[in-house]
C-alpha atoms as a PDB file:
ATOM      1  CA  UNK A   1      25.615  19.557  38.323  1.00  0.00           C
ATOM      2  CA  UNK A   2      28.665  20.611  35.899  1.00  0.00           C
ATOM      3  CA  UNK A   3      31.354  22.752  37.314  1.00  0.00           C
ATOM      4  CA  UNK A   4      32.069  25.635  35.615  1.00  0.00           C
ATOM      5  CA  UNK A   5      35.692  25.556  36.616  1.00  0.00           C
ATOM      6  CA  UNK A   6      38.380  23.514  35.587  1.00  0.00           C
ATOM      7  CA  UNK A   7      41.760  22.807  36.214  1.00  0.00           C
ATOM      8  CA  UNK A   8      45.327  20.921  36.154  1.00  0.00           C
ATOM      9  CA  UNK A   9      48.040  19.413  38.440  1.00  0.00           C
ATOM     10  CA  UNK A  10      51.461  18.442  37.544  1.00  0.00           C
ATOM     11  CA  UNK A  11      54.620  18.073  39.912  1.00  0.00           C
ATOM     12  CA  UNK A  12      58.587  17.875  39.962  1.00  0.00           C
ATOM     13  CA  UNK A  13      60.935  16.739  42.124  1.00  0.00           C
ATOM     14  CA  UNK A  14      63.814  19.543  41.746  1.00  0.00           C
ATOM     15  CA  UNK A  15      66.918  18.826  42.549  1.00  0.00           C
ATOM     16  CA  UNK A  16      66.080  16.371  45.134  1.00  0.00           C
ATOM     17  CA  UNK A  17      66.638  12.913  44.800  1.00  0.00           C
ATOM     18  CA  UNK A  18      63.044  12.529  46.258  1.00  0.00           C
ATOM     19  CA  UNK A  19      59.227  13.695  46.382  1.00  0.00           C
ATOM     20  CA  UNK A  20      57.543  15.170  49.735  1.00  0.00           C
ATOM     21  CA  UNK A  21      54.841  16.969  47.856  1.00  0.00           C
ATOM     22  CA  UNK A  22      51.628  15.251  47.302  1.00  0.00           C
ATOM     23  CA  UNK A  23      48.386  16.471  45.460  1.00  0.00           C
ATOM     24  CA  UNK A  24      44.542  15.664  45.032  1.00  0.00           C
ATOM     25  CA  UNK A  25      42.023  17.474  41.930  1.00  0.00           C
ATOM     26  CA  UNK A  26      38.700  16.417  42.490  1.00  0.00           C
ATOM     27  CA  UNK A  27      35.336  17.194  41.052  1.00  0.00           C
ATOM     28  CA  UNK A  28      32.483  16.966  43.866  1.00  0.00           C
ATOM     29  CA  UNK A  29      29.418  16.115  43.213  1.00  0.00           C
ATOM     30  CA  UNK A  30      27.845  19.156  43.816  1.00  0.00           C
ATOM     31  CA  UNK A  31      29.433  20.739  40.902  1.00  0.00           C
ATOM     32  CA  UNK A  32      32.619  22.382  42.660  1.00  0.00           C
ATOM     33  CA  UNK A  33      36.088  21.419  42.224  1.00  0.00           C
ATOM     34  CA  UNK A  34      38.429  20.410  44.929  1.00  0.00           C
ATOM     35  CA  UNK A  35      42.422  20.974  44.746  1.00  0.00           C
ATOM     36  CA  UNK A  36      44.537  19.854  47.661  1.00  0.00           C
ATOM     37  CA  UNK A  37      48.200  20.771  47.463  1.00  0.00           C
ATOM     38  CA  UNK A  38      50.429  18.893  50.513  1.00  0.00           C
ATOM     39  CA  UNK A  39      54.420  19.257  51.060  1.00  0.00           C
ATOM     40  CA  UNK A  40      55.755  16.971  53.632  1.00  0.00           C
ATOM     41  CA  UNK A  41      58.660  17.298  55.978  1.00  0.00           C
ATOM     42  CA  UNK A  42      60.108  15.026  58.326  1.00  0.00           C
ATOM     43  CA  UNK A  43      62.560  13.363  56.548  1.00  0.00           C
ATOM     44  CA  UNK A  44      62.276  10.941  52.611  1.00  0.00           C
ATOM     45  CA  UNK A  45      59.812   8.537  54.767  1.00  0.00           C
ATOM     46  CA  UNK A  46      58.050  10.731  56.661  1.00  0.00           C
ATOM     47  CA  UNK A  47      57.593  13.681  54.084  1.00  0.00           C
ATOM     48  CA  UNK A  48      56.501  11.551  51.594  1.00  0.00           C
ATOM     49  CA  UNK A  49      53.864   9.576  53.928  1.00  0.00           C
ATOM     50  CA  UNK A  50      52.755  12.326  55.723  1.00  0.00           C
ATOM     51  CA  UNK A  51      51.886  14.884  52.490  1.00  0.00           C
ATOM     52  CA  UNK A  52      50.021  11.196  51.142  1.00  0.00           C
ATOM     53  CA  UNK A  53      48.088  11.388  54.542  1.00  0.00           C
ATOM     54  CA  UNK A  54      47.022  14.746  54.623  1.00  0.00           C
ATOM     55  CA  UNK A  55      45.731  14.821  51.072  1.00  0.00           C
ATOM     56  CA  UNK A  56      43.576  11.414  51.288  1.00  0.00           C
ATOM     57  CA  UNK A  57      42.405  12.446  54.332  1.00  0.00           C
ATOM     58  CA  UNK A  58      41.044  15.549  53.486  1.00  0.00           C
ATOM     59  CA  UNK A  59      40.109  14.546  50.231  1.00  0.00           C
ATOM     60  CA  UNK A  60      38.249  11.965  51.816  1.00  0.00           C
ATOM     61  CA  UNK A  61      36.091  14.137  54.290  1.00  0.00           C
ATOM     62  CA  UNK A  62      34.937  16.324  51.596  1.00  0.00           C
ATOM     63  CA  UNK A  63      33.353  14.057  49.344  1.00  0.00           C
ATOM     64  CA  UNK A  64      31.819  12.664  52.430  1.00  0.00           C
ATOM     65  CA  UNK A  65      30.600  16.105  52.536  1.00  0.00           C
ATOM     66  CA  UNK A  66      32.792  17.421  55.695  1.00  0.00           C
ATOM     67  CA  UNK A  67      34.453  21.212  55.174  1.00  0.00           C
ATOM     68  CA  UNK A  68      37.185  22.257  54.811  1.00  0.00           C
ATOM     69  CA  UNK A  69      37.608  22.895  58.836  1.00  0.00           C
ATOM     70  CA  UNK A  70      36.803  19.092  59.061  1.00  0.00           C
ATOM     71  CA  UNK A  71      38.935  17.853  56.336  1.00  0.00           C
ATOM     72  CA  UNK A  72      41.945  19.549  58.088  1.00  0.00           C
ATOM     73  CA  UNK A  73      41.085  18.311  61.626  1.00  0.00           C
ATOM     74  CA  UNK A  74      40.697  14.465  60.152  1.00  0.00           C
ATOM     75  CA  UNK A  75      43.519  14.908  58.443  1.00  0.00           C
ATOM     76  CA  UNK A  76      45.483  16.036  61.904  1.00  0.00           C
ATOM     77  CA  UNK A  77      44.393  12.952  63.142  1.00  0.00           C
ATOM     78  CA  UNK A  78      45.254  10.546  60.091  1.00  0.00           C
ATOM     79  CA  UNK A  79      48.903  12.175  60.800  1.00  0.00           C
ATOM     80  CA  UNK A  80      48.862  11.510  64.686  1.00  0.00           C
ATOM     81  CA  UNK A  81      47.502   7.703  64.052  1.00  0.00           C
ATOM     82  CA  UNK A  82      49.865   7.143  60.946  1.00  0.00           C
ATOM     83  CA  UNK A  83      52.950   7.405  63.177  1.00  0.00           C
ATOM     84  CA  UNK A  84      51.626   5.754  65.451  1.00  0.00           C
ATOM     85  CA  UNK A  85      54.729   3.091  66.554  1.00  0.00           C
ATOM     86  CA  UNK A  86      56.536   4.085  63.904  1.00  0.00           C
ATOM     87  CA  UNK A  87      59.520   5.496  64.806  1.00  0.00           C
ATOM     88  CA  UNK A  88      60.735   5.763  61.309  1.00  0.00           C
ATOM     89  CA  UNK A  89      57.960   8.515  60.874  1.00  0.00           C
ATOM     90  CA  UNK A  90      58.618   9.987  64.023  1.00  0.00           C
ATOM     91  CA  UNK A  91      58.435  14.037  63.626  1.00  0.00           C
ATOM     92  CA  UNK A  92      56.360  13.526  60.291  1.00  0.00           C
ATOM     93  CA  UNK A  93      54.242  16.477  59.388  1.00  0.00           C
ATOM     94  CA  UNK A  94      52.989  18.526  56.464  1.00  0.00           C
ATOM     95  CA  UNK A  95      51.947  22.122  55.467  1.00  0.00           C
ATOM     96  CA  UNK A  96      48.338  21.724  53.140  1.00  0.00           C
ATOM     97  CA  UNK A  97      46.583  24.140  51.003  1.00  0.00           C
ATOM     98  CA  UNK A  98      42.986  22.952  50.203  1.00  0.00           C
ATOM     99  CA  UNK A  99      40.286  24.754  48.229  1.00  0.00           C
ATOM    100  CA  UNK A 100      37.152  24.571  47.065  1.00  0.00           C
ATOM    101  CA  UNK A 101      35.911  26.365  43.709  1.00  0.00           C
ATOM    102  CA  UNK A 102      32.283  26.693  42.640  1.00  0.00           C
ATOM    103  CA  UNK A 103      30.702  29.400  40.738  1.00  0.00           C
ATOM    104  CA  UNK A 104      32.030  32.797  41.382  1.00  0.00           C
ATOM    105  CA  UNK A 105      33.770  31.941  45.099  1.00  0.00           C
ATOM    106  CA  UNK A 106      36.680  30.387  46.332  1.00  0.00           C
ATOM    107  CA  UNK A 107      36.829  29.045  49.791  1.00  0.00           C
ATOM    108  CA  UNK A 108      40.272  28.031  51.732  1.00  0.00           C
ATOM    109  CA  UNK A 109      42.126  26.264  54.086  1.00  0.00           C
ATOM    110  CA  UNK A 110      45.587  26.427  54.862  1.00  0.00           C
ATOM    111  CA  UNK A 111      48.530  25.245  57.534  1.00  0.00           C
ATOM    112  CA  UNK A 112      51.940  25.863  56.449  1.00  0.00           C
ATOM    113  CA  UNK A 113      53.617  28.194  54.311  1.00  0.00           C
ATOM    114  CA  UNK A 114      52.378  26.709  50.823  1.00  0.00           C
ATOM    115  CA  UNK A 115      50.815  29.643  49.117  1.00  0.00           C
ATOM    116  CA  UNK A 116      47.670  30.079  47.418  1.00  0.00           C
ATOM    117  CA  UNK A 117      47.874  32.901  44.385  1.00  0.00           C
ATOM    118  CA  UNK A 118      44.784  34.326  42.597  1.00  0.00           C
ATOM    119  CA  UNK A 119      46.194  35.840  39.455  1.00  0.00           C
ATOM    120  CA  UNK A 120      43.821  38.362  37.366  1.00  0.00           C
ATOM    121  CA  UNK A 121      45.409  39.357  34.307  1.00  0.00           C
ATOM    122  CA  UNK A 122      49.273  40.106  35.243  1.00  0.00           C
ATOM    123  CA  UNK A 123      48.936  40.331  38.799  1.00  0.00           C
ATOM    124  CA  UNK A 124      49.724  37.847  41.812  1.00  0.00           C
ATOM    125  CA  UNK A 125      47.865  38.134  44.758  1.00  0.00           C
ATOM    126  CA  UNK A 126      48.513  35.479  47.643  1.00  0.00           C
ATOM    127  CA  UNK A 127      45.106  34.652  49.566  1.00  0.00           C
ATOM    128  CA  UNK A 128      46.488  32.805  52.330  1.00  0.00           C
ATOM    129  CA  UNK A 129      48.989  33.441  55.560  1.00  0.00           C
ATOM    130  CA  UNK A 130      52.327  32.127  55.033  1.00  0.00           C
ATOM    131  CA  UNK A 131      53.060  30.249  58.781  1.00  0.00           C
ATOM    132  CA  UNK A 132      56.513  30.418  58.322  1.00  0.00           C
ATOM    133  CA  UNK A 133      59.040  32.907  59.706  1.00  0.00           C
ATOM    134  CA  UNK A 134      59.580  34.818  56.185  1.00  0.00           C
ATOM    135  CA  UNK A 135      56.887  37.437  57.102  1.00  0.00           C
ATOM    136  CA  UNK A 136      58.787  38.176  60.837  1.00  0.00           C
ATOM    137  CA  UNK A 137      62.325  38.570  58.618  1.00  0.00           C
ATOM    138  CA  UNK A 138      60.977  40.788  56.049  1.00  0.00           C
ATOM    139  CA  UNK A 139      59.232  43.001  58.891  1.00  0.00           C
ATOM    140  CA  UNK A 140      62.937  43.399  60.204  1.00  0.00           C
ATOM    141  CA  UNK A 141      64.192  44.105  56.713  1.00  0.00           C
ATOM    142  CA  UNK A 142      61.411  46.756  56.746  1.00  0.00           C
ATOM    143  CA  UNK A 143      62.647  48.181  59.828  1.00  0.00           C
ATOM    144  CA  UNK A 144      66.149  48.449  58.754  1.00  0.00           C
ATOM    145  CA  UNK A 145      67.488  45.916  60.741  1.00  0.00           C
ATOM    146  CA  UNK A 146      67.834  43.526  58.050  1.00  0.00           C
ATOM    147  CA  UNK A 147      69.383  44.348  54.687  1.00  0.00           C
ATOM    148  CA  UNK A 148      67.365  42.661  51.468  1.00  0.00           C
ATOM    149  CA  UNK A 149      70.141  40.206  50.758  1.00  0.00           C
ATOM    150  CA  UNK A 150      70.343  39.214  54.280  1.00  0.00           C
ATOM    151  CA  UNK A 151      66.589  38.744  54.758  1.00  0.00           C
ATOM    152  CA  UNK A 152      66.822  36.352  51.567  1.00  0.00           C
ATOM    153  CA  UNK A 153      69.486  34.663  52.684  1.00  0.00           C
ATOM    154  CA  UNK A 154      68.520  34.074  56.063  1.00  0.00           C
ATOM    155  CA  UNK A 155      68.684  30.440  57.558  1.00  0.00           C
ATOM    156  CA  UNK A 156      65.531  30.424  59.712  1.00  0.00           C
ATOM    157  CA  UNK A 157      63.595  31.855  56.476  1.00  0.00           C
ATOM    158  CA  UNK A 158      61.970  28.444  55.869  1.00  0.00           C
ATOM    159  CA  UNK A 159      61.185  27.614  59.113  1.00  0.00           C
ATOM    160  CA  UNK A 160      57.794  26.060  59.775  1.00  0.00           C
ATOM    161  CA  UNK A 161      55.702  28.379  62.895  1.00  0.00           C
ATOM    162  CA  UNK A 162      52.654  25.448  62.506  1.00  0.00           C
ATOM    163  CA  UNK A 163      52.641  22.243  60.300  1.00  0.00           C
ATOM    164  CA  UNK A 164      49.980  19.223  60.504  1.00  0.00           C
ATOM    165  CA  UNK A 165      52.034  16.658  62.702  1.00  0.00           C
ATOM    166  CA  UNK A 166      48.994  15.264  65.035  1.00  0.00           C
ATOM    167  CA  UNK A 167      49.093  18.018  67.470  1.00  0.00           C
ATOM    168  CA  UNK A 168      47.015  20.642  68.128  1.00  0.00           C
ATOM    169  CA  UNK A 169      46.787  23.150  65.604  1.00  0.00           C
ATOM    170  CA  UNK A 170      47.565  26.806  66.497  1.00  0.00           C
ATOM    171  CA  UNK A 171      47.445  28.993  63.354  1.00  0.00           C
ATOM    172  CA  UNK A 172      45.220  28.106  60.466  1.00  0.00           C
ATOM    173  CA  UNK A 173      44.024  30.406  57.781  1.00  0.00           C
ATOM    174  CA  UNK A 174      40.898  29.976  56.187  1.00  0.00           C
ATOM    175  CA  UNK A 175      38.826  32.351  53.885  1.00  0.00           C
ATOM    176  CA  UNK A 176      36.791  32.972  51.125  1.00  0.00           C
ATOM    177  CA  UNK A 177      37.084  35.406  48.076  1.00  0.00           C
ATOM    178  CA  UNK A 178      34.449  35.609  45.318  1.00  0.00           C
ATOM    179  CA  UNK A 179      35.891  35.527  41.702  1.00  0.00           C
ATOM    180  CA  UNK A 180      35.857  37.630  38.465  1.00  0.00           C
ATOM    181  CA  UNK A 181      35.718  36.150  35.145  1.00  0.00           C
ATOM    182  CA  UNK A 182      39.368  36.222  34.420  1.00  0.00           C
ATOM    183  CA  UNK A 183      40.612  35.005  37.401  1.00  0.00           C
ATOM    184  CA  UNK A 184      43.158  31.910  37.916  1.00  0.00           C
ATOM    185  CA  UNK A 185      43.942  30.224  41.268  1.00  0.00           C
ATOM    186  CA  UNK A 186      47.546  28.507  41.742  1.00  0.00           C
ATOM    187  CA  UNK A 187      47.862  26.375  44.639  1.00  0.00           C
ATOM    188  CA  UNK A 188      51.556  25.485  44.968  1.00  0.00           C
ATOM    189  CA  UNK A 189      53.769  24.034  47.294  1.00  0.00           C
ATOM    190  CA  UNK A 190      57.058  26.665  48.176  1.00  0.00           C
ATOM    191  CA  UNK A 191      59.510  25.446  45.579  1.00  0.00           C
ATOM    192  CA  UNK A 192      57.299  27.619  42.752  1.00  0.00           C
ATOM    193  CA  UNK A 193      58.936  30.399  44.872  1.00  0.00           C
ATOM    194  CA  UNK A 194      62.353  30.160  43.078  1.00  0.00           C
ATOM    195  CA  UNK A 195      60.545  32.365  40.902  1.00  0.00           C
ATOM    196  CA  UNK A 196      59.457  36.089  41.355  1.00  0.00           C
ATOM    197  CA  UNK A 197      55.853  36.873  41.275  1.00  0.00           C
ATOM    198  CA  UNK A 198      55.960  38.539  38.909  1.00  0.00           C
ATOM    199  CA  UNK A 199      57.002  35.751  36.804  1.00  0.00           C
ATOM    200  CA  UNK A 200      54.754  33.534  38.380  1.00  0.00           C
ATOM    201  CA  UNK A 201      51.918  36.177  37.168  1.00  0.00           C
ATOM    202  CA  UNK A 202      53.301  36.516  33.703  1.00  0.00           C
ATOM    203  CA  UNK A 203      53.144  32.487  33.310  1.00  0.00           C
ATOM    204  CA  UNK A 204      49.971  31.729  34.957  1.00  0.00           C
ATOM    205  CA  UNK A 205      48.325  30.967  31.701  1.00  0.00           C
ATOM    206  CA  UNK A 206      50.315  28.645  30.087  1.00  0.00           C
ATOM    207  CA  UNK A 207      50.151  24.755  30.877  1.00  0.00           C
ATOM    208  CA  UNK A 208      51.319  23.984  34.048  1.00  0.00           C
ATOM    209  CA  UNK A 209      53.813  21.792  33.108  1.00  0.00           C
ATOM    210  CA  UNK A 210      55.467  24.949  31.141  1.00  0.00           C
ATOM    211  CA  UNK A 211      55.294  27.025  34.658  1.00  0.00           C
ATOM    212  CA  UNK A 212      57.244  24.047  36.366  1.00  0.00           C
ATOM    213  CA  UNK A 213      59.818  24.138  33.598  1.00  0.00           C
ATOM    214  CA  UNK A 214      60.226  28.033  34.197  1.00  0.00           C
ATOM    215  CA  UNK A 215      60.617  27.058  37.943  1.00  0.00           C
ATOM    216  CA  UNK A 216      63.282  24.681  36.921  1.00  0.00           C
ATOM    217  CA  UNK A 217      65.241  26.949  34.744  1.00  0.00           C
ATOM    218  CA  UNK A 218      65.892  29.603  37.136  1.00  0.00           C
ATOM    219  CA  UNK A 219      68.624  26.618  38.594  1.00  0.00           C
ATOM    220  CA  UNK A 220      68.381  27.264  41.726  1.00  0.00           C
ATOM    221  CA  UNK A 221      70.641  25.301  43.572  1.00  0.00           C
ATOM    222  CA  UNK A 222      69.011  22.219  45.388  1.00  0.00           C
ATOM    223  CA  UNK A 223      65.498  23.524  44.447  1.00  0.00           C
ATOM    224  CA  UNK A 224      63.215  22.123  46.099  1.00  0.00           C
ATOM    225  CA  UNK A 225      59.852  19.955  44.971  1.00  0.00           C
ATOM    226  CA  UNK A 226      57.308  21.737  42.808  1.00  0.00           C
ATOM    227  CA  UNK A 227      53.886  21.112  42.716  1.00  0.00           C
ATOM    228  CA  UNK A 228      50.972  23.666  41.345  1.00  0.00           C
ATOM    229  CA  UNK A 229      47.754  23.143  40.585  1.00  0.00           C
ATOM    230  CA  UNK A 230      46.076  25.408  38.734  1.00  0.00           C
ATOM    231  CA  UNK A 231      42.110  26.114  38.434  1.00  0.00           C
ATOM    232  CA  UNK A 232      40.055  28.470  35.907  1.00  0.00           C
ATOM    233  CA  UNK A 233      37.225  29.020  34.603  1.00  0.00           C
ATOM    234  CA  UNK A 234      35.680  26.877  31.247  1.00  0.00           C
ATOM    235  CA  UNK A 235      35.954  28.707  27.692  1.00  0.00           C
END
């Protein structure tokens, strides 16, 4: 069976003088499309080997015709075993975004804070939970407690509340959303988030190559990896 959906992966690494972020684009045989978007952390080493791990894991339990729920727990384990002895790798983890896109629905997975966008026309929705603490800073900037600039700035804002490192998992978010015609799905890792959604919106349809140069130019000092993959719908 022929998807009906396509779609494209491309990746930088920033201003770093290394790549944590890993991704997988697979048609299934069933017709759907797979994307798998991984950002490591743990160090060059462990980043690196653990974002590999997650994706071929996961990857690897789908096609074998696991879900997505599976696919994350194997790829838990692949993590845990992977360091195993290693103490080069020790602390190695990974957020992942996974999803699966087949006719008019759009099914999820996700551990981490790499988002997941669906963008209809010129406006940016994000599907998933974001695990880290961003969404506890803005609720203080909400409450007054925190001015904008200081809830931007703030040095826990990237911190990591759950991450696939081999233990058990305590926040996941999974979900399913059923698709218009014009719809686009970015799965990203957080660098894309040098820019504003809105901007993310407004570049959605062009390659994604030409997104990751808009990430770039913003110059954000030290930016981070950038990985998207994007998926839509055959002309």
């Amino acid at each position: 069976m022929r998807s009906r959906w396509r779609g494209e992966g491309s990746q930088h690494q920033g201003g770093r003088s290394y790549q944590e972020d890993s991704w997988v684009l697979r048609p299934l045989a069933d017709g759907s499309l797979l994307a798998i978007v991984a950002d490591g952390m743990g160090g060059h080493a462990g980043g690196a080997t653990a974002s590999k791990l997650v994706v071929g894991a996961m990857a690897k339990s789908v096609e074998q015709g696991g879900s997505l729920a599976d696919a994350l727990q194997m790829a838990n384990a692949t993590v845990r075993d992977g360091g195993r002895g290693k103490p080069e790798l020790e602390g190695m983890g990974s957020t992942v975004v996974a999803a699966l896109v087949a006719n008019d629905e759009v099914r999820w997975i996700s551990v981490g804070d790499s988002p997941f966008y669906l963008v209809v026309g010129n406006k940016l929705e994000r599907l998933n939970a974001d695990h880290s603490m961003a969404p506890q800073i803005d609720a203080l900037r909400a409450r007054g407690m925190l001015t904008a600039e200081e809830a931007a700035a703030h040095p826990g804002r990237h911190t990591l509340r759950e991450a696939v490192m081999g233990t058990p998992l305590s926040l996941i978010d999974q979900g399913s959303r059923r698709l218009g015609r014009d719809s686009r799905l970015l799965l990203c890792s957080d660098g894309v988030q040098s820019l504003s959604d809105d901007a993310i919106a407004a570049h959605a349809a062009r390659p994604v190559r030409d997104l990751i140069a808009t990430v770039l130019a913003v110059g954000v000092a030290h930016q981070d990896n950038v990985t998207i993959i994007k998926l839509e719908r055959e002309p």
